[in-house]
Protein backbone atom coordinates (compact mmCIF):
# COMPACT_ATOMS: atom_id res chain seq x y z
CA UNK A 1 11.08 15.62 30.34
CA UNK A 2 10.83 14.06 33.89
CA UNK A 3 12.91 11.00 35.25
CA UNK A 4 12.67 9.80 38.72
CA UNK A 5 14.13 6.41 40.13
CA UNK A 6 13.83 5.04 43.75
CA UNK A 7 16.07 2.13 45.09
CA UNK A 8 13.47 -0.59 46.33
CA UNK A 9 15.77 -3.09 48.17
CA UNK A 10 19.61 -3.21 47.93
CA UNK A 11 19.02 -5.25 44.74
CA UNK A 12 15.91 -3.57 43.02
CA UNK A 13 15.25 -0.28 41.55
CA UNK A 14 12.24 1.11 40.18
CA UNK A 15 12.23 3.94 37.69
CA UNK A 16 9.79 6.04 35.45
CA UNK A 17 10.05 8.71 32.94
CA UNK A 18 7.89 10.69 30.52
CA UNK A 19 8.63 13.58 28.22
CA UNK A 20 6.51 15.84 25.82
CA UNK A 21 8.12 17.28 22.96
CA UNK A 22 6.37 19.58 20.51
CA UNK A 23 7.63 21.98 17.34
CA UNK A 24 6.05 23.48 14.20
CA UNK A 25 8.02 25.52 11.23
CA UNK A 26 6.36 27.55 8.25
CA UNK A 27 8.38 27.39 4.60
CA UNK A 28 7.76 28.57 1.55
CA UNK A 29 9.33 25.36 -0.50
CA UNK A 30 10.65 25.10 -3.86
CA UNK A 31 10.22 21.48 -3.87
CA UNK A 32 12.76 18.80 -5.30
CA UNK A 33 13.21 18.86 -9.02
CA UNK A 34 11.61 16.22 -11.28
CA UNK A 35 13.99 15.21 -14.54
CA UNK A 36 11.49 15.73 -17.61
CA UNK A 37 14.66 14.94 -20.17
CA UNK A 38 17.99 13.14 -20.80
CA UNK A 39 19.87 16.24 -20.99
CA UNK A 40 19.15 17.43 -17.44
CA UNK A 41 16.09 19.55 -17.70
CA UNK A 42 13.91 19.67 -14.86
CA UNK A 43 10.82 21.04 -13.55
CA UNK A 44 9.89 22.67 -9.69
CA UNK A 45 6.80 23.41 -8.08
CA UNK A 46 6.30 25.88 -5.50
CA UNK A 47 4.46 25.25 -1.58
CA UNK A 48 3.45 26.71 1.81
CA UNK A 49 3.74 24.16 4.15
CA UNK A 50 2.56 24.67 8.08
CA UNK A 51 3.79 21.93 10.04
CA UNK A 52 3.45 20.50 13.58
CA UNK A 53 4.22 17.42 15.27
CA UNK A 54 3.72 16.58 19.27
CA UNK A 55 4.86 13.56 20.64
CA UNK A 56 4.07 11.94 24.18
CA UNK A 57 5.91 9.37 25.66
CA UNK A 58 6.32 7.53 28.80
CA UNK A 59 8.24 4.38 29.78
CA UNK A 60 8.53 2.56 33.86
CA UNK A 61 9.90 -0.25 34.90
CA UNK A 62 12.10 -2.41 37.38
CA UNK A 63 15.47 -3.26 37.26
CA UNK A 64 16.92 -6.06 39.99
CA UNK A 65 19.90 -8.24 40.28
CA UNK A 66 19.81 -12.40 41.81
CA UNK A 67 21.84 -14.75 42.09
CA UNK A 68 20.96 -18.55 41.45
CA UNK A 69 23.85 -20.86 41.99
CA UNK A 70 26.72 -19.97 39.59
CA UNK A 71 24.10 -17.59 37.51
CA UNK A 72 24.40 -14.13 37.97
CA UNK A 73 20.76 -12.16 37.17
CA UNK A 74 20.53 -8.74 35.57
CA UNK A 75 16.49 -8.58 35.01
CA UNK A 76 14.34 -5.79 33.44
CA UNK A 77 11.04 -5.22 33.33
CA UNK A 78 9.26 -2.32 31.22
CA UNK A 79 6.35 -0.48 29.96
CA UNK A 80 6.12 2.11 27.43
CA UNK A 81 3.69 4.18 25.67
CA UNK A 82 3.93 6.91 23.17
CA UNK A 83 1.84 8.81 21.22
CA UNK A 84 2.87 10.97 17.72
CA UNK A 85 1.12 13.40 16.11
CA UNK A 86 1.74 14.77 12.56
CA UNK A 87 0.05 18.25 11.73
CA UNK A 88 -0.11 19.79 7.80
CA UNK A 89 -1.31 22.42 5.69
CA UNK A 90 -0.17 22.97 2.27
CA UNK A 91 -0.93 25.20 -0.36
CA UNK A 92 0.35 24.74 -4.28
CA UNK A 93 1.92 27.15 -6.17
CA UNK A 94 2.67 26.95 -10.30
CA UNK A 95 5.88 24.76 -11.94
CA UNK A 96 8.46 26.26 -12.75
CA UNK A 97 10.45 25.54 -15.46
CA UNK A 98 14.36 25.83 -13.74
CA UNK A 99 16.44 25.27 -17.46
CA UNK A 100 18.91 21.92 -16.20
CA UNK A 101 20.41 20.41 -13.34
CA UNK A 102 23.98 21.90 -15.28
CA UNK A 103 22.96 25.10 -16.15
CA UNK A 104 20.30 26.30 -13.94
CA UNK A 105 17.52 29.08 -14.14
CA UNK A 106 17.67 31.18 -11.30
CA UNK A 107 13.76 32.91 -10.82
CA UNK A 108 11.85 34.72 -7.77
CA UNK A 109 9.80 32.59 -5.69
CA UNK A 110 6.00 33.32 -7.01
CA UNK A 111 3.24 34.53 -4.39
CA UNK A 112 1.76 31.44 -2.80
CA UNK A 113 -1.68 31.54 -1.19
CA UNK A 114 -1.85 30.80 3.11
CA UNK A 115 -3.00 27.51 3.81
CA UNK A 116 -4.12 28.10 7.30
CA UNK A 117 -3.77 26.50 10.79
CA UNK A 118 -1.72 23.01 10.14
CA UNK A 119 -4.27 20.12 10.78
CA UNK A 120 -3.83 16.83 12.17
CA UNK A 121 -3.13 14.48 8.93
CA UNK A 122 -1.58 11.55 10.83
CA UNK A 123 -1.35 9.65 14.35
CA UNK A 124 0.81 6.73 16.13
CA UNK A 125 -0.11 5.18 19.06
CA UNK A 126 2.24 2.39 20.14
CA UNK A 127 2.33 0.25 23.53
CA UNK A 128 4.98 -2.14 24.39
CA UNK A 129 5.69 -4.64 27.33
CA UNK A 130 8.94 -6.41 27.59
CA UNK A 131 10.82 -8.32 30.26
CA UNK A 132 14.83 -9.40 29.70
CA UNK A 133 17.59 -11.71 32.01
CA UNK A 134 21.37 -10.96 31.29
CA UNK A 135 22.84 -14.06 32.53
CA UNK A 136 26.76 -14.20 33.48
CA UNK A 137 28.51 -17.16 34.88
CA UNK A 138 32.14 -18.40 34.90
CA UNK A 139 33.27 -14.82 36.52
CA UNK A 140 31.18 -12.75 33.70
CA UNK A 141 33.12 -14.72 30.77
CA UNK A 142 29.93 -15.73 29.05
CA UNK A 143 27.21 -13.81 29.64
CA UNK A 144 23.89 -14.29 27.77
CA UNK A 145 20.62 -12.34 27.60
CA UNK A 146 16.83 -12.96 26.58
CA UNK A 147 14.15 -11.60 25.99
CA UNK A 148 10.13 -11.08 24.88
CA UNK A 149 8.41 -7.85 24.19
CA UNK A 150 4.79 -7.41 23.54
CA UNK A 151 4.20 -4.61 21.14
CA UNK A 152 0.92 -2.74 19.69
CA UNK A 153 0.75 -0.14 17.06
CA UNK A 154 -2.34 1.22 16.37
CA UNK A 155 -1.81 4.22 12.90
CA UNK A 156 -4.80 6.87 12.05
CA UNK A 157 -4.98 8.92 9.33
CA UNK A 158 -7.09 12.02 8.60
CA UNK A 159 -8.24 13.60 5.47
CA UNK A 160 -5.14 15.13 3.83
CA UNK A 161 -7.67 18.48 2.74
CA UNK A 162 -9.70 18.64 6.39
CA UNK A 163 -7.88 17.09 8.91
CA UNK A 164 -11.32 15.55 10.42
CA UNK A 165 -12.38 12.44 9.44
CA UNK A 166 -10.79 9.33 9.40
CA UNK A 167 -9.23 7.72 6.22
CA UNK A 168 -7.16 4.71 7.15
CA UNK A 169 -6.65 2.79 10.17
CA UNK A 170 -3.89 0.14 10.97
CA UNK A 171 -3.48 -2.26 13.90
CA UNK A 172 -0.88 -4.48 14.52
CA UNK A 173 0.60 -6.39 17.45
CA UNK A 174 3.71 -8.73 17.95
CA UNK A 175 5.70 -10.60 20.07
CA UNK A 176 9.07 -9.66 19.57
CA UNK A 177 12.13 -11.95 20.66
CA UNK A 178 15.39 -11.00 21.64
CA UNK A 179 18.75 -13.04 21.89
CA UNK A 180 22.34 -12.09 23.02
CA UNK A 181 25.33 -14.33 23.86
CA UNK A 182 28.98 -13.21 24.39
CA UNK A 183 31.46 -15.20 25.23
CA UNK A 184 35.35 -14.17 26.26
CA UNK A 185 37.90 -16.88 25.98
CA UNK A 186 40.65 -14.55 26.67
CA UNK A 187 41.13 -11.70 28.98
CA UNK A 188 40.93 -8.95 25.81
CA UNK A 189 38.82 -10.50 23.38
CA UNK A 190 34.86 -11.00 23.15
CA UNK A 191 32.95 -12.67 20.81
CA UNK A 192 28.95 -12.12 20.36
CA UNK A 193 26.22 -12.47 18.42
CA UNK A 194 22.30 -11.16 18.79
CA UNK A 195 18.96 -11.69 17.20
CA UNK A 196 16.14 -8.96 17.57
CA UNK A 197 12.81 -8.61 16.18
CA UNK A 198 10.86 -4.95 16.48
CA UNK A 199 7.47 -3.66 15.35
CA UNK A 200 8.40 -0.07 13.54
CA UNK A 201 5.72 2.33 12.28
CA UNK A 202 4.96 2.41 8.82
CA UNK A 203 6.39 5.07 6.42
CA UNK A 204 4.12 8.19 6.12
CA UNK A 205 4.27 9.55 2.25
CA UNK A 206 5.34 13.01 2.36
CA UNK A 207 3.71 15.93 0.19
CA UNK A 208 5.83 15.54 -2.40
CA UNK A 209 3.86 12.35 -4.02
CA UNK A 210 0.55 11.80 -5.92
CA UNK A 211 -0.27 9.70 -2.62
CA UNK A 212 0.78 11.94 0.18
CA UNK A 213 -0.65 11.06 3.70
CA UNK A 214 -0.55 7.57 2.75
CA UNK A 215 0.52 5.60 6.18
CA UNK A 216 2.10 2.59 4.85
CA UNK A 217 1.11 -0.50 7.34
CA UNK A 218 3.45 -1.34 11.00
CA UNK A 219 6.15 -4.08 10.01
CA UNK A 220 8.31 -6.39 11.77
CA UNK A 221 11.80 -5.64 11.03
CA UNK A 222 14.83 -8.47 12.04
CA UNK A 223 17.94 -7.85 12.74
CA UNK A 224 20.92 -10.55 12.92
CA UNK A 225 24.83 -9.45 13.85
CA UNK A 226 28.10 -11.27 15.00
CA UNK A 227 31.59 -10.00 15.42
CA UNK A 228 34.69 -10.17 17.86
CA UNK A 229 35.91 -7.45 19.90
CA UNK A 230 39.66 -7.45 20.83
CA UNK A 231 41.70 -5.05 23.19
CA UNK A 232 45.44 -5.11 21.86
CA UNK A 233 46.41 -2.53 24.36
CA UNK A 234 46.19 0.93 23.22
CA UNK A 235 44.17 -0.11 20.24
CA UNK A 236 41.01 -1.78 20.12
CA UNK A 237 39.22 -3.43 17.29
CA UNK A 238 36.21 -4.58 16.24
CA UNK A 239 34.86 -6.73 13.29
CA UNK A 240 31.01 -7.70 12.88
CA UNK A 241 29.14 -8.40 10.22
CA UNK A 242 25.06 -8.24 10.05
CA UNK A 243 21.73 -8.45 8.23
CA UNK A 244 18.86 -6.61 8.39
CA UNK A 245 15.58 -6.71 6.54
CA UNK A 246 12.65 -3.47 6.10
CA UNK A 247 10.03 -2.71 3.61
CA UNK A 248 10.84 -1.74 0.33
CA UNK A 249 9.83 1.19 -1.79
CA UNK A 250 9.42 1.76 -5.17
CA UNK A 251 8.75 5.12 -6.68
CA UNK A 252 6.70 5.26 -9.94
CA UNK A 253 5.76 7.88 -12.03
CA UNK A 254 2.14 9.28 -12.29
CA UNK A 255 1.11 11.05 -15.75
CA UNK A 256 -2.50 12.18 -14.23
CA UNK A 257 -0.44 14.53 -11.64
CA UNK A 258 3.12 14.76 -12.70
CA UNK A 259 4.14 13.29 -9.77
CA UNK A 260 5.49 10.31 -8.30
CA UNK A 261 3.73 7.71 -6.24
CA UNK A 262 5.17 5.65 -3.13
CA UNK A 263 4.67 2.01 -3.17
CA UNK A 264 5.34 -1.29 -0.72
CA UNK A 265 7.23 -3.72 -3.39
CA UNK A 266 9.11 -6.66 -0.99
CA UNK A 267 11.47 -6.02 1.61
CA UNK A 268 15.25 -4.60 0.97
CA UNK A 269 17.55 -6.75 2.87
CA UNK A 270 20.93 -5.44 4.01
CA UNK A 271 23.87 -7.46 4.37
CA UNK A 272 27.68 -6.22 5.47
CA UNK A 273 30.85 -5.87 7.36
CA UNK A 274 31.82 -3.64 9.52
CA UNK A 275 35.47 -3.48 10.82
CA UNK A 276 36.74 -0.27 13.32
CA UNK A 277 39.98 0.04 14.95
CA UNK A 278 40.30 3.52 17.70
CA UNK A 279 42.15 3.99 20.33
CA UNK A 280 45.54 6.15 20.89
CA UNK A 281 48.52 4.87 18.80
CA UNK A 282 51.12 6.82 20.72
CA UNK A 283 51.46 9.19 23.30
CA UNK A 284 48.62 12.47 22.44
CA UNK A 285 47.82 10.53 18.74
CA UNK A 286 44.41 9.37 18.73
CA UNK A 287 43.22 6.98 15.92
CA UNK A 288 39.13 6.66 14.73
CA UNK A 289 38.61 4.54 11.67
CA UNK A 290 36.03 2.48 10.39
CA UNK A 291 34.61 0.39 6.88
CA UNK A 292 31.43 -0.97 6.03
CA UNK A 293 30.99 -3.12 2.95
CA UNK A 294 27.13 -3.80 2.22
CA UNK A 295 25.62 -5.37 -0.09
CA UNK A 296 21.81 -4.23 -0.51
CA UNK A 297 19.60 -5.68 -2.57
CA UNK A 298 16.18 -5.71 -3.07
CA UNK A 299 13.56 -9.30 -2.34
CA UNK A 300 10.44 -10.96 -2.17
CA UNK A 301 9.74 -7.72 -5.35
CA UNK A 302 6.38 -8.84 -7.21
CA UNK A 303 6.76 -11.35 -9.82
CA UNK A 304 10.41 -11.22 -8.24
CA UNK A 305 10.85 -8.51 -11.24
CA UNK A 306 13.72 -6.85 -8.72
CA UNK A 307 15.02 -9.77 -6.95
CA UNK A 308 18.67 -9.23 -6.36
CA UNK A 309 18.51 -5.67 -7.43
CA UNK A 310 20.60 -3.03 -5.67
CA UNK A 311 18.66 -0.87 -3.38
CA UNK A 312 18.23 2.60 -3.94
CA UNK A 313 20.68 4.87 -1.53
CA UNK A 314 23.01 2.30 -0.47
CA UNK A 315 26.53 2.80 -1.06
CA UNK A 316 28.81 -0.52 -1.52
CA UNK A 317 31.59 0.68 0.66
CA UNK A 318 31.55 3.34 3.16
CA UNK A 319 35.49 4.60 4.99
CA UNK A 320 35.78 6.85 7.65
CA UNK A 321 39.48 7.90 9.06
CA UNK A 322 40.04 10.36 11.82
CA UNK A 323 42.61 11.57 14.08
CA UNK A 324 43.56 13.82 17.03
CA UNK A 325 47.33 15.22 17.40
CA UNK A 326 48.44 16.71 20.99
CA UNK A 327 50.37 19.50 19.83
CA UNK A 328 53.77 19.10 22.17
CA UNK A 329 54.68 22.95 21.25
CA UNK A 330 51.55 24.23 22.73
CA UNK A 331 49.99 22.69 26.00
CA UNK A 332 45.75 22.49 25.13
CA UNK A 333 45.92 22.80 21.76
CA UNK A 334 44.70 19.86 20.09
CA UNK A 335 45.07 18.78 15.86
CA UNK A 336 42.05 16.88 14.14
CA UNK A 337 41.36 15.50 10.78
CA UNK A 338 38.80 13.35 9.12
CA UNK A 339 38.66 11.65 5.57
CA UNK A 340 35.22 10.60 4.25
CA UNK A 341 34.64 7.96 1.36
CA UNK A 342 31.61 7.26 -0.03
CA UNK A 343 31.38 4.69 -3.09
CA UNK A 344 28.37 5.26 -5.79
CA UNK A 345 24.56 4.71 -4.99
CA UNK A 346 21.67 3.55 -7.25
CA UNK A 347 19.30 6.24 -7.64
CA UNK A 348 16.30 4.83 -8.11
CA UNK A 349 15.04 1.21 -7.14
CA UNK A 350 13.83 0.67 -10.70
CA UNK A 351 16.33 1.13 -12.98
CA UNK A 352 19.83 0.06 -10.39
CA UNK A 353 22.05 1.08 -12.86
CA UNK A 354 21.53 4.71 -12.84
CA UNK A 355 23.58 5.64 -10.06
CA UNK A 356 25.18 8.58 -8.33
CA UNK A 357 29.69 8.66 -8.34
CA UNK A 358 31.26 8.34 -5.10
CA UNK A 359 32.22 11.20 -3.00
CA UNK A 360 35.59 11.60 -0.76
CA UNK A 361 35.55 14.56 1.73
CA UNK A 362 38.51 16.07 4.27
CA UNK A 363 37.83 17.58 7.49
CA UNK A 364 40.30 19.86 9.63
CA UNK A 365 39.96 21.23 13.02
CA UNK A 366 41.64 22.75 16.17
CA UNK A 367 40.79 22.87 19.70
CA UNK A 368 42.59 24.64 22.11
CA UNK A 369 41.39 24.53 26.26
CA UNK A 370 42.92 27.00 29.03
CA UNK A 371 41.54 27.09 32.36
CA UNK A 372 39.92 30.88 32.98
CA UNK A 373 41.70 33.29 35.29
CA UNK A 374 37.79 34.44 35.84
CA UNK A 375 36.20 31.15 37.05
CA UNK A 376 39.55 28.70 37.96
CA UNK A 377 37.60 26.68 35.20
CA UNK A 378 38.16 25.15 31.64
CA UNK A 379 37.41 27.06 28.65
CA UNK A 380 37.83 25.55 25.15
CA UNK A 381 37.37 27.09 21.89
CA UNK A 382 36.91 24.89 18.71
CA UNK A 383 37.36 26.19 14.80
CA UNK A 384 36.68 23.54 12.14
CA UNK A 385 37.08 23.41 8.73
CA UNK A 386 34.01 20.54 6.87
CA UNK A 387 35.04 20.07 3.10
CA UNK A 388 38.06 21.53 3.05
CA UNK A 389 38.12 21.36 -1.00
CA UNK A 390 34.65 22.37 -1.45
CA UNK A 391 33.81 19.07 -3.11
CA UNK A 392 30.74 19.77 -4.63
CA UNK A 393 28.86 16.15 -5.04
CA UNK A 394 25.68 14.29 -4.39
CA UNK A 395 25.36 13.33 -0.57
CA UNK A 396 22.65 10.42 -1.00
CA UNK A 397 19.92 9.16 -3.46
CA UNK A 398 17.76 8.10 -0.37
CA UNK A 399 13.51 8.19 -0.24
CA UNK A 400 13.75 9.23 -4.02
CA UNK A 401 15.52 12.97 -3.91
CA UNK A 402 18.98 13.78 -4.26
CA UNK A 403 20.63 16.55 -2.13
CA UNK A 404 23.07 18.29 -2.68
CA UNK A 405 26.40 18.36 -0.64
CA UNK A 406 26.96 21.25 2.07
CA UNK A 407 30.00 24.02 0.45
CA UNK A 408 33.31 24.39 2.48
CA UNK A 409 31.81 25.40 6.05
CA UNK A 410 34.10 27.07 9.02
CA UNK A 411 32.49 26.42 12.17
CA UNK A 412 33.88 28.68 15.47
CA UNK A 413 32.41 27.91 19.08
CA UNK A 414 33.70 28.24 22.86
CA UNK A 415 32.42 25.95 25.98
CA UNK A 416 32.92 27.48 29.09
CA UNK A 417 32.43 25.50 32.39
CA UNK A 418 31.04 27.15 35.44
């Protein structure tokens, strides 16, 4: 990656970037388990899967600052490009028949046959020009920005077996607005609100479906938040609450390959409220905490069969509480802990009332830093402690699969400075 940036005029600078970024990884998979019956059983089936991706991307633009009358200007003007390519082989191997999800059957991965060189299955193009003013006036205490962005997304896919020819094409375009206001009617507080639009990519089905390599057409997601932000001195706050809207997917079983297929069915619109509170309580006692409440339910479903449904993967409420302790008996060591809640999640957008239970996990850690008698510089070592109680639970039911939760992990590392 390459950035560069060159000061025009006192008031204008001009910059540029562009990066390339490329990576591949071979795996002999068991893939996810489908249930086959009520009591837990479940089937597997074995791949080899070569994979590559490359992506190209490149932005430039201008930034400059003006001044009309009692407006203050902050103006930006950019163009981007990028380009993303997905690369696959794949190679089946036979089911396996694992006993249940309670009392597994533990058997050796079977031989699996080389699928050869990954080749190019899908490809993203996407172009975007946008311009945006961040207007301040009565000394900064209301500042608003807008803006308009141009964006182009032009999808390919090849055949899933060959890599060669064509299969699917999509091409979209949009004009995307943008809206910000915040206003402070007292020294330590700041209210806001925003509006964006964005064109996003479609979802690429992965191997694991009837329909895999399916590119799922570009959308326009929108995105609506508002909150206060108050400084009470050595604690600051923040309370917001938003809405945001993306395709929805249903996941429905096929009998002619004993799989599942991905589907568009409506959009899945999020609603919630988010309320942190960090800063340090008292001398060396550092406070991090945050809740979300969202409520996410599915819309616009055909015949409205789902309507009001909870989405798949979305937990109700989610806590987070952490802290950092100063020791005063030992100068550079530092105390941390973290408590993670995580209410229930429907499984599957179909049936919302099979769900997943809630999950509540405690980190510990230590830091201690000591400047080296080597370098005259800092060093600090770190030892953490994730899951302390090796809670054993189901992290998320997201894009159909469940996954299972990481076991107590102990984590050691040192940074040195030079």
């Amino acid at each position: 990656m390459v950035r560069a940036e060159v000061d025009i005029l006192d008031n204008v600078t001009a910059y540029a970037a562009i990066g390339l970024q490329e990576f591949e990884y071979n795996q002999n998979l068991i893939s996810p388990a489908w249930i086959t019956g009520a009591d837990g059983s479940f089937q597997q089936y074995t791949t080899w899967e070569r994979l590559r991706f490359r992506s190209l991307a490149a932005n430039a633009g201008i930034r400059a600052t003006a001044t009309t009358g009692p407006i203050d200007h902050a103006l930006n003007l950019q163009v981007s490009g990028s380009r993303f390519s997905h690369f696959q082989s794949l190679s089946y191997g036979p089911d396996l028949d694992r006993g249940t999800i309670y009392d597994p059957v533990v058997t050796p991965m079977p031989s699996l046959t080389d699928p050869g060189d990954p080749l190019k299955v899908v490809e993203t193009e996407s172009f975007s020009i946008g311009i945006a003013d961040t207007m301040s006036f009565m000394d900064d205490r209301v500042q608003f920005t807008a803006g308009l962005r141009y964006q182009k997304v032009d999808v390919a896919t090849f055949d899933y077996d060959w890599g060669s020819a064509e299969t699917a094409t999509y091409e979209s375009d949009a004009w995307s607005p943008a809206f910000g206001l915040v206003v402070k009617p007292w020294e330590n507080v700041s209210l806001y609100a925003n509006y964006i639009q964005g064109l996003q990519p479609g979802m690429t089905v992965s191997s694991f479906f009837a329909n895999a390599g399916e590119v799922f057409p570009p959308y326009v997601s929108k995105q609506y938040e508002a909150g206060v932000k108050v400084d009470w001195g050595r604690v600051r706050t923040t309370l917001a609450a938003f809405q945001i809207a993306q395709p929805n997917v249903l996941y429905t079983y096929d009998a002619k390959t004993d799989l599942y297929t991905a589907a568009l069915n409506g959009e899945q619109r999020n609603r919630g409220i988010e309320l942190n509170a960090y800063g340090e309580i008292v001398d060396g006692v550092r406070l991090l905490s945050g809740v979300t409440f969202l409520e996410a339910v599915q819309t616009k479903t055909a015949d409205g069969a789902f309507d009001g449904k909870r989405a798949r993967g979305a937990p109700r409420v989610r806590a987070v509480v952490g802290g950092e302790w100063d020791t005063p008996f030992l100068e550079g060591l530092t105390l941390s802990g973290r408590l993670t809640y995580t209410s229930n999640q429907t499984v599957d957008n179909t049936t919302p009332d099979l769900t997943i239970p809630s999950w509540t996990t405690v980190d510990l850690g230590a830091r201690y830093s000591f400047d080296s008698r080597w370098s005259e510089k800092p060093v600090t070592v770190r030892f953490d402690v994730e899951n302390v109680f090796d809670k054993s639970y189901w992290v998320t039911a997201d894009t159909g699969f469940l996954p299972l939760s990481q076991p107590r992990t102990f984590r050691l590392s040192t940074a040195f400075k030079f």
